[in-house]
Protein backbone atom coordinates (compact mmCIF):
# COMPACT_ATOMS: atom_id res chain seq x y z
CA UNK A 1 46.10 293.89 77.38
CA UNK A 2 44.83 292.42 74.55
CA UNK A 3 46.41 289.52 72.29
CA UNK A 4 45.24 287.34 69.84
CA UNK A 5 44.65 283.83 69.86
CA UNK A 6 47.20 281.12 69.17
CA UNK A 7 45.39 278.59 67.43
CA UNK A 8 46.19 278.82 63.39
CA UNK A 9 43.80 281.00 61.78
CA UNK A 10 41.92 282.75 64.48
CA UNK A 11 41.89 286.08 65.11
CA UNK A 12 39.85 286.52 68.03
CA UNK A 13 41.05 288.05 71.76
CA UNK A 14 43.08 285.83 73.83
CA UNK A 15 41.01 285.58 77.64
CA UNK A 16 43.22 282.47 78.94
CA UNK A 17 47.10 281.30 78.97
CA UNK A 18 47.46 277.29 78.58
CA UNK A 19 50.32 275.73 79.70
CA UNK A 20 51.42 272.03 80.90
CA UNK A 21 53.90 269.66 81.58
CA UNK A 22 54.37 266.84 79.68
CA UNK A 23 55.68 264.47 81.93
CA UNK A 24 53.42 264.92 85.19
CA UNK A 25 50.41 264.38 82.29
CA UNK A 26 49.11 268.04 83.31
CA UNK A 27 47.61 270.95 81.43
CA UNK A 28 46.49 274.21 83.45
CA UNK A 29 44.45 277.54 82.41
CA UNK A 30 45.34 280.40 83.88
CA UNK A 31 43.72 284.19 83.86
CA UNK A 32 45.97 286.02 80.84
CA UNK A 33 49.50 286.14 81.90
CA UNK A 34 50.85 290.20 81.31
CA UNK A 35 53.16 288.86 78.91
CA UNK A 36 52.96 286.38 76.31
CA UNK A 37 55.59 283.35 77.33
CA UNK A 38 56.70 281.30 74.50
CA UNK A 39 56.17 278.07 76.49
CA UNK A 40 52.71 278.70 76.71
CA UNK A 41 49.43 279.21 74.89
CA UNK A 42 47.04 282.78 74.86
CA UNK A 43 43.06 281.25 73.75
CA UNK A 44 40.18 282.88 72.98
CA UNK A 45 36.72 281.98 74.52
CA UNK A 46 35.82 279.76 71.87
CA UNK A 47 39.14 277.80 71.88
CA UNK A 48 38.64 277.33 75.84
CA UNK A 49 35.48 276.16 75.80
CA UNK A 50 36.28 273.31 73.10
CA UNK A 51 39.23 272.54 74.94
CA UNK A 52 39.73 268.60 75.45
CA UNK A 53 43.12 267.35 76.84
CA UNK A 54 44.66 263.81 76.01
CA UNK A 55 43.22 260.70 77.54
CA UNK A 56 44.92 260.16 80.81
CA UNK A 57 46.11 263.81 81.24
CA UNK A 58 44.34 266.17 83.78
CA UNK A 59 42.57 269.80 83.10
CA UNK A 60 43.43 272.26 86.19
CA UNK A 61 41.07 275.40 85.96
CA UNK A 62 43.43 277.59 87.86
CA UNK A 63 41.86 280.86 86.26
CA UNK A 64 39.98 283.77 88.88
CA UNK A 65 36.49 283.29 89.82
CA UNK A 66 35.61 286.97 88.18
CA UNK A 67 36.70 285.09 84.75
CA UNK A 68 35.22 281.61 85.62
CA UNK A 69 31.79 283.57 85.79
CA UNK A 70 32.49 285.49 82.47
CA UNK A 71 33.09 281.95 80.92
CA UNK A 72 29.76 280.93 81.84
CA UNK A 73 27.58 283.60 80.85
CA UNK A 74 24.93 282.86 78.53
CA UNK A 75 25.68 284.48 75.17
CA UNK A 76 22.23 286.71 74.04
CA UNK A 77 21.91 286.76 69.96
CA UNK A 78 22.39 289.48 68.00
C-alpha cells in the first residue's frame, strides 16, 4: 500500500496516519492505516520527523516497534 503524503506540495510515500482529538488536547501516530480515513492524516518520513504538536497538547507514538526502528535508522548519502 502505498499513498502519498498529505502535506501541500509533497509527493513523497506516506509511512504514518496522524490523527487527534481536539478536545482531550491529543494527537497520535499510528503504523499506515489500510485505508486512507478522511479524518486523518497519511505523512511521509520527513513530515514525521518535523512533526511538533501545539503547546499544551500531547504526542502519542502508537506506531509498531518494526517501524519505530525504520524511523531511526541513520540515512547513508548517496
Amino acid at each position: 500500500m502505498s499513498r502519498q503524503c498529505s502535506r501541500t506540495g509533497c509527493a513523497e510515500s506516506s509511512i504514518v496516519t496522524l490523527s487527534y482529538q481536539y478536545a482531550r488536547s491529543i494527537v497520535w501516530l499510528d503504523d499506515l492505516s489500510a485505508e486512507r480515513d478522511p479524518h486523518s492524516y497519511d505523512l511521509c518520513q520527513r513530515h514525521t520527523a518535523r512533526l511538533s504538536v501545539p503547546n499544551g497538547w500531547r504526542l502519542e507514538d502508537r506506531r509498531s516497534r518494526r517501524e519505530l526502528a525504520y524511523a531511526a535508522a541513520p540515512r547513508l548519502a548517496g
